[in-house]
C-alpha atoms as a PDB file:
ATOM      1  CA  UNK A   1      38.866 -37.431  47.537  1.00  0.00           C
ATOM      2  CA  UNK A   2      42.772 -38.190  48.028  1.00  0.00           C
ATOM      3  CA  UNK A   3      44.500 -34.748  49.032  1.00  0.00           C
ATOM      4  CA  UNK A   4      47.973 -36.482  48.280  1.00  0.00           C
ATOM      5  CA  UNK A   5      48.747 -33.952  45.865  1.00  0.00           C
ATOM      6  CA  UNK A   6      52.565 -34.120  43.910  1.00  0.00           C
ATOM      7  CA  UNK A   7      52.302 -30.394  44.490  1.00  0.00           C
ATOM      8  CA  UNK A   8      50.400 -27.429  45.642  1.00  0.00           C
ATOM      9  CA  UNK A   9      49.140 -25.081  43.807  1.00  0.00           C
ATOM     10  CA  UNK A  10      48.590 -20.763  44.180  1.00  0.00           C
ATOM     11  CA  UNK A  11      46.003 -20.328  46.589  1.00  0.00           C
ATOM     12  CA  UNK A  12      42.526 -18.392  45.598  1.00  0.00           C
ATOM     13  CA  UNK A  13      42.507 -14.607  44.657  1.00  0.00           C
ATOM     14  CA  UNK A  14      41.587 -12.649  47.012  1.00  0.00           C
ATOM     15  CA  UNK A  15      40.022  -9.076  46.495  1.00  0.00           C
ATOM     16  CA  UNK A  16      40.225  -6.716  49.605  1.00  0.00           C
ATOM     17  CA  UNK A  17      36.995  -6.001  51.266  1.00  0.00           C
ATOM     18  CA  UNK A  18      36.735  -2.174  51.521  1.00  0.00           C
ATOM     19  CA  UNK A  19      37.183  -0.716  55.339  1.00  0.00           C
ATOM     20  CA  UNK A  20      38.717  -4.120  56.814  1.00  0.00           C
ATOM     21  CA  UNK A  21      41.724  -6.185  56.394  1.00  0.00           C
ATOM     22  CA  UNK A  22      39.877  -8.758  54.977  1.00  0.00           C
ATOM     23  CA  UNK A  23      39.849 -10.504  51.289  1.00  0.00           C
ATOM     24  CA  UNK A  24      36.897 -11.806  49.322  1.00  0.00           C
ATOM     25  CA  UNK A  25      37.595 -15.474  48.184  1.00  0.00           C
ATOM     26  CA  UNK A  26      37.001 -15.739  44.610  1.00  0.00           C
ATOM     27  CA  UNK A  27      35.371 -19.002  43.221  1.00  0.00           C
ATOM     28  CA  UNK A  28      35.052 -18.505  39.893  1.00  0.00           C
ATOM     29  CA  UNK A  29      33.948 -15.627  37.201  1.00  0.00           C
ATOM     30  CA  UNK A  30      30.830 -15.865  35.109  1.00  0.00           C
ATOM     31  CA  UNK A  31      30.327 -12.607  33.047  1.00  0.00           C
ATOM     32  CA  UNK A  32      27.087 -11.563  31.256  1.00  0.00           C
ATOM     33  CA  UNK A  33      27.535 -10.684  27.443  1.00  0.00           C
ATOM     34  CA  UNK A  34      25.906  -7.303  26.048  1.00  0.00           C
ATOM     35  CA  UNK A  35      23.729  -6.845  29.269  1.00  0.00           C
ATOM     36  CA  UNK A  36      23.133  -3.064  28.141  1.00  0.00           C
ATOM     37  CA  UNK A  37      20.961  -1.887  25.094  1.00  0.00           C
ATOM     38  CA  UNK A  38      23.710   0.531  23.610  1.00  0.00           C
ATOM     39  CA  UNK A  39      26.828  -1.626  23.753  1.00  0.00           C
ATOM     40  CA  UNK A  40      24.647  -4.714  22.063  1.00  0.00           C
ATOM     41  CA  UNK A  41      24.264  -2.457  19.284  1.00  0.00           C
ATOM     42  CA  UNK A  42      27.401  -0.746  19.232  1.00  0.00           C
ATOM     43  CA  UNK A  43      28.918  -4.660  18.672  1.00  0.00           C
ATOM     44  CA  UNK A  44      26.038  -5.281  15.782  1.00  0.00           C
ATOM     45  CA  UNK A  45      23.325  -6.702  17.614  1.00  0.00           C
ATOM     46  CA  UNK A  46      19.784  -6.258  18.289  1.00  0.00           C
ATOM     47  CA  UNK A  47      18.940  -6.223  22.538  1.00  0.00           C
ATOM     48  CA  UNK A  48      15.324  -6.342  21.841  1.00  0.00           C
ATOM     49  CA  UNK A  49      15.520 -10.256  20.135  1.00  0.00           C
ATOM     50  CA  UNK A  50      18.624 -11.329  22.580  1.00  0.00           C
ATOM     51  CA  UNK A  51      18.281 -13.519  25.388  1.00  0.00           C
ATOM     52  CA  UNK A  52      20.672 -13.681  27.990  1.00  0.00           C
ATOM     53  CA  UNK A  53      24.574 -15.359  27.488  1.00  0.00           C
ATOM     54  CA  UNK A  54      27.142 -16.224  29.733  1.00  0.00           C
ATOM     55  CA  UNK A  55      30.968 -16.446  29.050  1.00  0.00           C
ATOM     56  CA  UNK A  56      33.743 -17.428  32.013  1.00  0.00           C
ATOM     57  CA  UNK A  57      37.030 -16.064  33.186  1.00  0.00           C
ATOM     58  CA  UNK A  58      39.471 -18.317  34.462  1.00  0.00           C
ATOM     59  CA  UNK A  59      39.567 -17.298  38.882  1.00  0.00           C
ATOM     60  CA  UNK A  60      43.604 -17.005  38.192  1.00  0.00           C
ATOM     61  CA  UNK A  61      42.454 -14.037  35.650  1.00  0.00           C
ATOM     62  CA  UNK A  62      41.809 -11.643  38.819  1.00  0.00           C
ATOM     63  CA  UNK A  63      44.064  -8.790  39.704  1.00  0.00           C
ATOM     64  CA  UNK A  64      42.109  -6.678  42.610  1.00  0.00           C
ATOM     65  CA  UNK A  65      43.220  -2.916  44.103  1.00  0.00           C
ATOM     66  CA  UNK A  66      42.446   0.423  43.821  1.00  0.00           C
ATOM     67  CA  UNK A  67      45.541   1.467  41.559  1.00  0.00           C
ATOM     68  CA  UNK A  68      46.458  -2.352  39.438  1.00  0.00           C
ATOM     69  CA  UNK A  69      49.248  -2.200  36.260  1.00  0.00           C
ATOM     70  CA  UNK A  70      48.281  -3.981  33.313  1.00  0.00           C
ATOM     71  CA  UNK A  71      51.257  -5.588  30.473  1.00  0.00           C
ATOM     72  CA  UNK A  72      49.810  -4.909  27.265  1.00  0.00           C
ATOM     73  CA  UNK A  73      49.142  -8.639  26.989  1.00  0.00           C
ATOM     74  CA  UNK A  74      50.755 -10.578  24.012  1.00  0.00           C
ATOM     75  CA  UNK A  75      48.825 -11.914  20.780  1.00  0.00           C
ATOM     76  CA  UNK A  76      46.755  -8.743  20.095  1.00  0.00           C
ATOM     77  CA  UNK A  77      46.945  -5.387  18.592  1.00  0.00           C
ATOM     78  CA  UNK A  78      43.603  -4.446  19.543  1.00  0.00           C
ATOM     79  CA  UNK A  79      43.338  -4.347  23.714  1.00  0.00           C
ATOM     80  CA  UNK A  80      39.619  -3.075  25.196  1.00  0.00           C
ATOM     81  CA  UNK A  81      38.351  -1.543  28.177  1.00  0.00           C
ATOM     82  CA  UNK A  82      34.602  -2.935  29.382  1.00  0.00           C
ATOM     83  CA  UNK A  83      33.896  -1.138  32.694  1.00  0.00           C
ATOM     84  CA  UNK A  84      31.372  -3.500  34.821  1.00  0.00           C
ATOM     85  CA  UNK A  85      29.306  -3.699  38.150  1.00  0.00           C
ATOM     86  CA  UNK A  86      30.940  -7.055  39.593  1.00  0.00           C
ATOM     87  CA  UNK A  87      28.731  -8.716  42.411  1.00  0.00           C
ATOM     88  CA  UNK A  88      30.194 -11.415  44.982  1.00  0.00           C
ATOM     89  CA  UNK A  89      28.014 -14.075  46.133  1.00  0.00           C
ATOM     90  CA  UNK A  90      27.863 -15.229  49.762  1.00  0.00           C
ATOM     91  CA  UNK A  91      25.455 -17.955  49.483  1.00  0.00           C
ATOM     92  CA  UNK A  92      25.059 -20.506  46.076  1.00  0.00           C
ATOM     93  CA  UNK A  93      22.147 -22.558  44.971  1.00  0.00           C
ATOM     94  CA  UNK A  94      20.057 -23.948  42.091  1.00  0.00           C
ATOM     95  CA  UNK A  95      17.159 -22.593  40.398  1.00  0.00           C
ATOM     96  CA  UNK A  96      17.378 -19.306  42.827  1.00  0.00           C
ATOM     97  CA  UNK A  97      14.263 -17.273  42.642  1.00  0.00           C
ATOM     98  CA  UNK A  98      14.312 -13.484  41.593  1.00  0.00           C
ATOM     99  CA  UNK A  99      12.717 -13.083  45.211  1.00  0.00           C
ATOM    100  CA  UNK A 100      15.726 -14.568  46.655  1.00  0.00           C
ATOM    101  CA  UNK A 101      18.647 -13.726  44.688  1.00  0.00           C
ATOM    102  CA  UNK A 102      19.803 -10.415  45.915  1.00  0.00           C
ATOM    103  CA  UNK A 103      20.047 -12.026  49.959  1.00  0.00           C
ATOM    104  CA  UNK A 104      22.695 -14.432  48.031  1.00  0.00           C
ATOM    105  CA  UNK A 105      25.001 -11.188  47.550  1.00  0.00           C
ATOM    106  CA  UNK A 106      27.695 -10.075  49.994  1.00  0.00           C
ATOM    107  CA  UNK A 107      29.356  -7.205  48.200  1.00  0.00           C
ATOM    108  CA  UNK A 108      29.666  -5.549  44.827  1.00  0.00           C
ATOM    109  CA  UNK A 109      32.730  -3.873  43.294  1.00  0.00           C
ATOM    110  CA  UNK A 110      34.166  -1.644  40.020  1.00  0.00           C
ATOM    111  CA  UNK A 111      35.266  -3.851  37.661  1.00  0.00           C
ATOM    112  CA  UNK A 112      37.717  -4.166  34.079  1.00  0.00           C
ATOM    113  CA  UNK A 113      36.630  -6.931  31.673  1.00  0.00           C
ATOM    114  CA  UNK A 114      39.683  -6.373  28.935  1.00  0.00           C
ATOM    115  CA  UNK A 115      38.999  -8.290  25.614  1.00  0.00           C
ATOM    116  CA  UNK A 116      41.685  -8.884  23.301  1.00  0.00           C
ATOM    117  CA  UNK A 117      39.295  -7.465  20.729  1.00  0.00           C
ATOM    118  CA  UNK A 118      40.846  -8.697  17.426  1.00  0.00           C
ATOM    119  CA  UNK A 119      41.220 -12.701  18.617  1.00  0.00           C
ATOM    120  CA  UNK A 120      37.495 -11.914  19.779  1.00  0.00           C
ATOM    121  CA  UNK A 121      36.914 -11.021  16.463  1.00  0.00           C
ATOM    122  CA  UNK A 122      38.685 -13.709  14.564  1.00  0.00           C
ATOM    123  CA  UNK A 123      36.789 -16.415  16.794  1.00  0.00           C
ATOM    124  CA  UNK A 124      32.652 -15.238  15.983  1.00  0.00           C
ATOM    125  CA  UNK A 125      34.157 -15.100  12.079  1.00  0.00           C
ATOM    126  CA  UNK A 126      35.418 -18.711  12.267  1.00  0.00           C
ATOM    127  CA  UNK A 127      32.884 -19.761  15.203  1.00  0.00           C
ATOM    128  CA  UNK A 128      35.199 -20.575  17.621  1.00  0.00           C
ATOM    129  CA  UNK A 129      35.303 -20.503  21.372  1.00  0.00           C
ATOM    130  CA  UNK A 130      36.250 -16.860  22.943  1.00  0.00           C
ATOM    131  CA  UNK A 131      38.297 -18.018  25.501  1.00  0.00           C
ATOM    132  CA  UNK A 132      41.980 -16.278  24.594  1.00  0.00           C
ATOM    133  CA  UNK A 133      40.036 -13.258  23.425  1.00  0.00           C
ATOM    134  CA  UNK A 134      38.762 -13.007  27.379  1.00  0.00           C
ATOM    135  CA  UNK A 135      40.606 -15.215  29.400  1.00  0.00           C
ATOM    136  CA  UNK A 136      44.416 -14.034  29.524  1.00  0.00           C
ATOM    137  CA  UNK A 137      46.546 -12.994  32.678  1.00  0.00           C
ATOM    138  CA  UNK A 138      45.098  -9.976  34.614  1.00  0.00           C
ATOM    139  CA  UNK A 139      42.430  -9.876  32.046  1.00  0.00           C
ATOM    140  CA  UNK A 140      39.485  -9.539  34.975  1.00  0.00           C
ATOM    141  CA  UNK A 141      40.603  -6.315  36.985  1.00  0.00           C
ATOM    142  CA  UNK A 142      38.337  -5.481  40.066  1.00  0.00           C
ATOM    143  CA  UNK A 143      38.428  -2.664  43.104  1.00  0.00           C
ATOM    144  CA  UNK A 144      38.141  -3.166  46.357  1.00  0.00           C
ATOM    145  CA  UNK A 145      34.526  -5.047  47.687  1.00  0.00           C
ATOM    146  CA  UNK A 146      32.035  -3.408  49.407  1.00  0.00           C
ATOM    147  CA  UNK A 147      29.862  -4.887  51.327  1.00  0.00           C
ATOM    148  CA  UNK A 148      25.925  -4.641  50.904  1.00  0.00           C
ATOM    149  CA  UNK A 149      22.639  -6.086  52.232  1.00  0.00           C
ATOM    150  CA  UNK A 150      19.814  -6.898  50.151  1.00  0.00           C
ATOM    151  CA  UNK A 151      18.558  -3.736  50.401  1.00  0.00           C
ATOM    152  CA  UNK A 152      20.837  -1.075  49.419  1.00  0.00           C
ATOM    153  CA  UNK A 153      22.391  -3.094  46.194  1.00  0.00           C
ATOM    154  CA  UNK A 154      22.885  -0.284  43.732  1.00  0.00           C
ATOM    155  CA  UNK A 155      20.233  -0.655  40.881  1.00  0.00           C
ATOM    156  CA  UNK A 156      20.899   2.803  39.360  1.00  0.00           C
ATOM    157  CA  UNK A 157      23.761   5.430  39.018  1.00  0.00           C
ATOM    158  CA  UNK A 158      26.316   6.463  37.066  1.00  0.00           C
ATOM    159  CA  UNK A 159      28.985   3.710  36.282  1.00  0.00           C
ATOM    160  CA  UNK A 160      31.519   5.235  33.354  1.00  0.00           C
ATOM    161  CA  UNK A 161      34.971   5.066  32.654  1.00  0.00           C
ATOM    162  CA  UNK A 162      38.104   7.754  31.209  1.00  0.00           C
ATOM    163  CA  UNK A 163      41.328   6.958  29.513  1.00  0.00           C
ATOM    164  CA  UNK A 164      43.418  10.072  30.062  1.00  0.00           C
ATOM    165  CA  UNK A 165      40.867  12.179  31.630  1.00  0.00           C
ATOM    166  CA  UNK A 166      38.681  11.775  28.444  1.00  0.00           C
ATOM    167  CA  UNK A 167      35.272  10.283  29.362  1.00  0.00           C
ATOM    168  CA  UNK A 168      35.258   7.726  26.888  1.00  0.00           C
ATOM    169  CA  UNK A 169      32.162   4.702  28.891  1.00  0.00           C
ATOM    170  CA  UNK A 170      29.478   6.423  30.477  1.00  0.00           C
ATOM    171  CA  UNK A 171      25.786   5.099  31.102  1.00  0.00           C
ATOM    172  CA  UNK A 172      23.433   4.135  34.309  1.00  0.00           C
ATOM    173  CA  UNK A 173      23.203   1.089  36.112  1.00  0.00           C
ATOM    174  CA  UNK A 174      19.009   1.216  35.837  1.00  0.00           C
ATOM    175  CA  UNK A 175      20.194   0.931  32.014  1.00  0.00           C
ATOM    176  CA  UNK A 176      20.883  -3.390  32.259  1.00  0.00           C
ATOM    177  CA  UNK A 177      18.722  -5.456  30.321  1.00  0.00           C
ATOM    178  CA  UNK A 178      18.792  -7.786  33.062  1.00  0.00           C
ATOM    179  CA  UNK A 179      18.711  -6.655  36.369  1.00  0.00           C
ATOM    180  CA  UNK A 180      21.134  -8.038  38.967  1.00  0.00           C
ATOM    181  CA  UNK A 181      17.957 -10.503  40.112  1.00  0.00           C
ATOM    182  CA  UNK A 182      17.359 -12.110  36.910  1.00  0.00           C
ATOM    183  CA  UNK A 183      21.138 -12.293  36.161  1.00  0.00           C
ATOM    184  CA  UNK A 184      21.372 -14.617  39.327  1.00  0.00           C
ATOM    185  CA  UNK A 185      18.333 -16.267  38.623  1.00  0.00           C
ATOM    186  CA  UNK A 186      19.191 -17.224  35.047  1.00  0.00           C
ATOM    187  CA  UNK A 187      22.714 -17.872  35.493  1.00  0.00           C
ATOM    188  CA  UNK A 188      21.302 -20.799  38.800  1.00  0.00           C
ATOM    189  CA  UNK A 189      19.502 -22.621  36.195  1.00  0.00           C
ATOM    190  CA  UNK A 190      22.439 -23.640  34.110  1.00  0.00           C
ATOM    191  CA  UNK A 191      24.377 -24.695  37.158  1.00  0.00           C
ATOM    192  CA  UNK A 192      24.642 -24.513  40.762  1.00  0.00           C
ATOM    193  CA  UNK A 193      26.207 -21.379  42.138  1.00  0.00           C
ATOM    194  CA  UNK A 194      28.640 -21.386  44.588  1.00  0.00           C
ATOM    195  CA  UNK A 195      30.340 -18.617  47.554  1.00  0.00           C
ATOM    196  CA  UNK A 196      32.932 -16.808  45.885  1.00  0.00           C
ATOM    197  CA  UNK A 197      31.502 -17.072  42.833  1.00  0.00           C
ATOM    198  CA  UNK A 198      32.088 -13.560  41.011  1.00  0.00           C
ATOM    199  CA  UNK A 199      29.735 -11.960  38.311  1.00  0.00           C
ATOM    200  CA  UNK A 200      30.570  -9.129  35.680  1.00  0.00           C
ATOM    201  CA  UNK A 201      27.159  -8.006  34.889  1.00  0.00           C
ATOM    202  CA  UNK A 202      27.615  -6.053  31.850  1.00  0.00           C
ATOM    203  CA  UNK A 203      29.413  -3.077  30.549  1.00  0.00           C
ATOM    204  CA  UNK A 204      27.691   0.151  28.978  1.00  0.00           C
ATOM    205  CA  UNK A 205      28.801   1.399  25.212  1.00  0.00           C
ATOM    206  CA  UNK A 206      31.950   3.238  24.332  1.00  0.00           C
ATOM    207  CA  UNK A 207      34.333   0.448  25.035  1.00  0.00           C
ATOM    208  CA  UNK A 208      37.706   0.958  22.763  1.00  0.00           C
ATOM    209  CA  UNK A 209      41.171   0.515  22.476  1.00  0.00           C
ATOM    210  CA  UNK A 210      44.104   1.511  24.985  1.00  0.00           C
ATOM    211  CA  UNK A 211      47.946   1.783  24.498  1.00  0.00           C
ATOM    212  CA  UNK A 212      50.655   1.439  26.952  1.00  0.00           C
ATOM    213  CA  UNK A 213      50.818   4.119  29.299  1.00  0.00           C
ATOM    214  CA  UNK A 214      47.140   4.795  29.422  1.00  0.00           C
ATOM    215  CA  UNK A 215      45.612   5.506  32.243  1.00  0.00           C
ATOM    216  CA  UNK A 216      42.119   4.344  33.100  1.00  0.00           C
ATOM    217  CA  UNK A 217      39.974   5.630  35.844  1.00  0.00           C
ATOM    218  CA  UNK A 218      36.588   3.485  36.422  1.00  0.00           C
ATOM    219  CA  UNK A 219      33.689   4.921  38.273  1.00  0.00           C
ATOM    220  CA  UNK A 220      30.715   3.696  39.797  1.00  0.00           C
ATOM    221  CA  UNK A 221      27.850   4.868  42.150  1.00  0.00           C
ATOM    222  CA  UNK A 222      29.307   4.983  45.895  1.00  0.00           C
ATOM    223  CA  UNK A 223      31.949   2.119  44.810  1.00  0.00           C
ATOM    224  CA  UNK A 224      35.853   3.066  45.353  1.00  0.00           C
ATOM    225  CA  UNK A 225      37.303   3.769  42.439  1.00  0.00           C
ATOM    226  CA  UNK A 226      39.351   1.390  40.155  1.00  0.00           C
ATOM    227  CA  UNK A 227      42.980   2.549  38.873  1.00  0.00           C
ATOM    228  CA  UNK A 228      44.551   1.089  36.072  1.00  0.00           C
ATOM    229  CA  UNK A 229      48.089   2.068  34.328  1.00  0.00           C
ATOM    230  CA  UNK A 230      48.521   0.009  31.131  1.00  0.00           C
ATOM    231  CA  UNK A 231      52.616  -0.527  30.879  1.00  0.00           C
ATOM    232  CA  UNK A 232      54.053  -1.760  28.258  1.00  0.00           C
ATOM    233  CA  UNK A 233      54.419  -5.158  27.052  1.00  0.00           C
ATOM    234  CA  UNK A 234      56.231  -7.813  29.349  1.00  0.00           C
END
Protein backbone atom coordinates (compact mmCIF):
# COMPACT_ATOMS: atom_id res chain seq x y z
CA UNK A 1 0.00 0.00 0.00
CA UNK A 2 1.64 3.43 -1.26
CA UNK A 3 2.13 5.73 1.95
CA UNK A 4 2.75 8.75 -0.53
CA UNK A 5 0.05 10.56 0.96
CA UNK A 6 -0.77 14.52 -0.49
CA UNK A 7 -1.25 15.08 3.22
CA UNK A 8 -1.42 13.78 6.69
CA UNK A 9 -4.05 13.51 8.55
CA UNK A 10 -4.95 13.98 12.80
CA UNK A 11 -3.47 11.17 14.41
CA UNK A 12 -5.77 8.53 16.54
CA UNK A 13 -7.63 9.62 19.79
CA UNK A 14 -6.17 8.78 22.51
CA UNK A 15 -7.96 8.27 25.98
CA UNK A 16 -5.61 8.45 29.10
CA UNK A 17 -5.07 5.24 30.86
CA UNK A 18 -5.88 5.88 34.56
CA UNK A 19 -2.58 5.94 37.01
CA UNK A 20 0.06 6.28 34.00
CA UNK A 21 0.96 8.71 31.40
CA UNK A 22 -0.17 6.59 28.90
CA UNK A 23 -3.17 6.84 26.14
CA UNK A 24 -5.41 4.09 24.85
CA UNK A 25 -5.36 4.07 20.95
CA UNK A 26 -8.77 4.11 19.72
CA UNK A 27 -9.64 2.03 16.53
CA UNK A 28 -12.96 2.48 16.04
CA UNK A 29 -16.48 2.65 18.10
CA UNK A 30 -19.16 0.02 17.80
CA UNK A 31 -22.05 0.74 20.31
CA UNK A 32 -24.81 -1.74 21.32
CA UNK A 33 -28.48 -0.38 20.89
CA UNK A 34 -31.06 -0.83 23.92
CA UNK A 35 -28.72 -3.40 25.73
CA UNK A 36 -30.90 -2.82 29.02
CA UNK A 37 -34.59 -4.02 29.58
CA UNK A 38 -35.90 -0.53 30.89
CA UNK A 39 -34.42 1.88 28.36
CA UNK A 40 -35.76 -0.63 25.34
CA UNK A 41 -39.03 0.09 26.67
CA UNK A 42 -38.72 3.50 27.69
CA UNK A 43 -37.86 4.09 23.59
CA UNK A 44 -41.12 1.75 22.64
CA UNK A 45 -39.73 -1.53 22.36
CA UNK A 46 -40.11 -4.92 23.62
CA UNK A 47 -36.37 -6.52 25.11
CA UNK A 48 -37.91 -9.85 25.44
CA UNK A 49 -38.44 -10.30 21.22
CA UNK A 50 -35.10 -8.08 20.41
CA UNK A 51 -32.01 -9.48 19.28
CA UNK A 52 -28.93 -7.74 19.50
CA UNK A 53 -27.98 -4.35 17.07
CA UNK A 54 -25.02 -2.55 16.49
CA UNK A 55 -24.63 1.16 15.38
CA UNK A 56 -20.91 3.00 14.87
CA UNK A 57 -19.34 6.23 15.91
CA UNK A 58 -16.95 7.76 13.75
CA UNK A 59 -13.07 7.26 16.04
CA UNK A 60 -12.76 11.30 15.37
CA UNK A 61 -16.19 11.42 17.58
CA UNK A 62 -14.01 10.79 20.90
CA UNK A 63 -13.35 13.47 23.43
CA UNK A 64 -11.67 11.58 26.65
CA UNK A 65 -10.96 13.27 30.42
CA UNK A 66 -12.28 13.41 33.60
CA UNK A 67 -13.88 17.04 33.32
CA UNK A 68 -14.64 17.38 28.94
CA UNK A 69 -16.94 20.67 27.60
CA UNK A 70 -19.48 19.87 25.21
CA UNK A 71 -20.96 22.85 22.30
CA UNK A 72 -24.49 22.25 22.22
CA UNK A 73 -23.96 20.75 18.77
CA UNK A 74 -25.83 22.37 15.75
CA UNK A 75 -28.99 20.82 13.86
CA UNK A 76 -30.97 19.77 16.99
CA UNK A 77 -33.18 21.06 19.63
CA UNK A 78 -33.38 17.93 21.40
CA UNK A 79 -29.59 16.91 22.82
CA UNK A 80 -29.47 13.41 25.13
CA UNK A 81 -27.40 12.01 27.71
CA UNK A 82 -26.87 7.88 27.45
CA UNK A 83 -24.42 7.02 30.27
CA UNK A 84 -22.47 3.63 29.17
CA UNK A 85 -19.84 0.99 30.38
CA UNK A 86 -17.21 1.44 27.39
CA UNK A 87 -14.72 -1.60 27.10
CA UNK A 88 -11.26 -1.36 25.10
CA UNK A 89 -10.05 -4.31 23.36
CA UNK A 90 -6.41 -5.42 23.42
CA UNK A 91 -6.58 -8.33 21.22
CA UNK A 92 -9.20 -8.69 17.86
CA UNK A 93 -10.44 -11.75 16.13
CA UNK A 94 -13.30 -13.53 14.33
CA UNK A 95 -15.96 -15.63 15.60
CA UNK A 96 -14.48 -15.07 19.38
CA UNK A 97 -15.97 -17.50 21.78
CA UNK A 98 -17.90 -16.32 24.99
CA UNK A 99 -15.04 -18.43 26.76
CA UNK A 100 -12.55 -16.21 25.28
CA UNK A 101 -13.86 -12.85 24.93
CA UNK A 102 -13.27 -11.17 28.19
CA UNK A 103 -9.02 -12.10 27.88
CA UNK A 104 -9.54 -9.81 24.57
CA UNK A 105 -10.23 -6.73 27.04
CA UNK A 106 -7.56 -4.36 28.34
CA UNK A 107 -9.55 -1.74 30.17
CA UNK A 108 -13.04 -0.39 30.63
CA UNK A 109 -14.13 3.22 31.17
CA UNK A 110 -17.39 5.76 32.00
CA UNK A 111 -18.75 6.71 29.01
CA UNK A 112 -21.39 9.64 27.18
CA UNK A 113 -23.20 8.39 24.05
CA UNK A 114 -25.12 11.95 23.19
CA UNK A 115 -27.90 11.46 20.50
CA UNK A 116 -29.22 14.30 18.75
CA UNK A 117 -32.59 12.87 19.72
CA UNK A 118 -34.96 14.67 17.28
CA UNK A 119 -32.73 13.81 13.83
CA UNK A 120 -32.79 10.24 15.60
CA UNK A 121 -36.26 10.54 15.52
CA UNK A 122 -36.89 11.93 12.11
CA UNK A 123 -34.60 9.03 10.60
CA UNK A 124 -36.70 5.55 12.20
CA UNK A 125 -40.00 7.75 10.86
CA UNK A 126 -38.58 8.03 7.32
CA UNK A 127 -36.21 4.80 7.69
CA UNK A 128 -33.16 6.34 7.26
CA UNK A 129 -29.65 5.75 8.45
CA UNK A 130 -28.89 7.24 12.17
CA UNK A 131 -25.68 8.42 11.50
CA UNK A 132 -26.05 12.52 12.18
CA UNK A 133 -28.40 11.64 15.00
CA UNK A 134 -25.10 9.74 16.67
CA UNK A 135 -22.18 10.56 14.90
CA UNK A 136 -21.41 14.45 15.35
CA UNK A 137 -18.19 16.13 16.90
CA UNK A 138 -17.53 15.13 20.58
CA UNK A 139 -20.62 13.10 20.37
CA UNK A 140 -18.72 9.83 22.11
CA UNK A 141 -17.39 11.30 25.54
CA UNK A 142 -15.31 8.77 27.67
CA UNK A 143 -13.17 8.97 31.22
CA UNK A 144 -10.08 7.96 31.80
CA UNK A 145 -9.27 3.81 31.10
CA UNK A 146 -8.72 1.51 33.61
CA UNK A 147 -7.10 -1.28 33.20
CA UNK A 148 -8.55 -4.88 34.02
CA UNK A 149 -7.77 -8.61 33.66
CA UNK A 150 -10.22 -11.10 32.78
CA UNK A 151 -11.12 -11.57 36.04
CA UNK A 152 -12.14 -8.56 37.81
CA UNK A 153 -14.24 -6.96 34.66
CA UNK A 154 -17.13 -5.34 36.44
CA UNK A 155 -20.37 -7.41 35.70
CA UNK A 156 -22.50 -5.63 38.34
CA UNK A 157 -22.77 -2.20 40.18
CA UNK A 158 -24.21 0.85 40.09
CA UNK A 159 -23.56 2.86 36.79
CA UNK A 160 -26.04 6.20 36.86
CA UNK A 161 -25.78 9.57 35.87
CA UNK A 162 -27.03 13.49 37.37
CA UNK A 163 -27.59 16.68 35.53
CA UNK A 164 -27.35 19.32 38.23
CA UNK A 165 -27.07 17.12 41.14
CA UNK A 166 -30.49 15.55 40.18
CA UNK A 167 -30.11 11.77 39.68
CA UNK A 168 -31.77 11.59 36.54
CA UNK A 169 -29.91 7.53 34.88
CA UNK A 170 -29.55 5.10 37.46
CA UNK A 171 -29.56 1.14 37.08
CA UNK A 172 -26.92 -1.94 37.59
CA UNK A 173 -24.51 -3.25 35.33
CA UNK A 174 -25.86 -7.15 36.12
CA UNK A 175 -29.05 -5.37 34.47
CA UNK A 176 -27.54 -5.82 30.38
CA UNK A 177 -29.36 -8.02 28.25
CA UNK A 178 -26.19 -9.04 26.90
CA UNK A 179 -23.42 -9.47 28.98
CA UNK A 180 -20.03 -8.00 28.05
CA UNK A 181 -19.13 -11.84 26.67
CA UNK A 182 -21.85 -12.20 24.29
CA UNK A 183 -21.55 -8.51 23.21
CA UNK A 184 -17.94 -9.46 21.97
CA UNK A 185 -18.94 -12.62 20.76
CA UNK A 186 -21.82 -11.36 18.61
CA UNK A 187 -20.34 -8.26 17.51
CA UNK A 188 -16.86 -10.95 16.04
CA UNK A 189 -19.28 -12.61 13.86
CA UNK A 190 -20.22 -9.67 11.74
CA UNK A 191 -16.62 -8.67 11.34
CA UNK A 192 -13.23 -9.06 12.57
CA UNK A 193 -12.36 -7.06 15.63
CA UNK A 194 -9.46 -5.22 15.94
CA UNK A 195 -6.97 -3.48 19.13
CA UNK A 196 -8.34 -0.26 19.84
CA UNK A 197 -11.48 -1.10 18.92
CA UNK A 198 -13.93 0.67 21.54
CA UNK A 199 -17.46 -0.67 22.63
CA UNK A 200 -20.43 1.32 24.32
CA UNK A 201 -22.31 -1.49 25.74
CA UNK A 202 -25.54 0.00 26.55
CA UNK A 203 -27.06 2.69 28.61
CA UNK A 204 -29.79 2.14 31.46
CA UNK A 205 -33.34 4.22 31.27
CA UNK A 206 -33.84 7.83 32.15
CA UNK A 207 -31.86 9.28 29.33
CA UNK A 208 -33.26 13.04 28.50
CA UNK A 209 -32.54 16.28 27.38
CA UNK A 210 -29.71 18.84 28.55
CA UNK A 211 -29.26 22.65 27.96
CA UNK A 212 -26.20 24.67 27.90
CA UNK A 213 -24.66 25.04 31.09
CA UNK A 214 -25.65 21.69 32.43
CA UNK A 215 -23.59 19.87 34.23
CA UNK A 216 -23.37 16.10 34.04
CA UNK A 217 -21.68 13.86 36.47
CA UNK A 218 -21.45 10.00 35.25
CA UNK A 219 -20.83 7.25 37.68
CA UNK A 220 -19.84 3.83 37.54
CA UNK A 221 -18.67 0.95 39.87
CA UNK A 222 -14.84 1.65 40.87
CA UNK A 223 -14.45 3.66 37.38
CA UNK A 224 -13.20 7.50 37.73
CA UNK A 225 -15.73 9.61 37.23
CA UNK A 226 -16.73 11.41 33.94
CA UNK A 227 -17.31 15.38 33.97
CA UNK A 228 -19.15 17.05 31.47
CA UNK A 229 -20.13 20.99 31.21
CA UNK A 230 -22.48 21.50 28.23
CA UNK A 231 -21.54 25.31 26.91
CA UNK A 232 -23.30 26.87 24.70
CA UNK A 233 -23.46 26.61 21.09
CA UNK A 234 -20.18 27.24 18.98
Amino acid sequence: MSTNHIFNLTPPAGIPIHGTDQTFPVNRIFCVGRNYASHAREMGSNPDREPPFFFTKPADAIQSGCFCHLSYPPKTEDLHHEVELVIGLKEGGHNITQKNALGHIYGVAVGLDFTRRDLQADAKNTGRPWDMAKGFDDSAIIGPMQPVSANNIPKSGFIRLSVEGKQRQKGDLDEMIWSISEVIAELSNYLTLQPGDLIFTGTPEGVSAVKPNDIIRAEIVDLPILTVKIEAPA
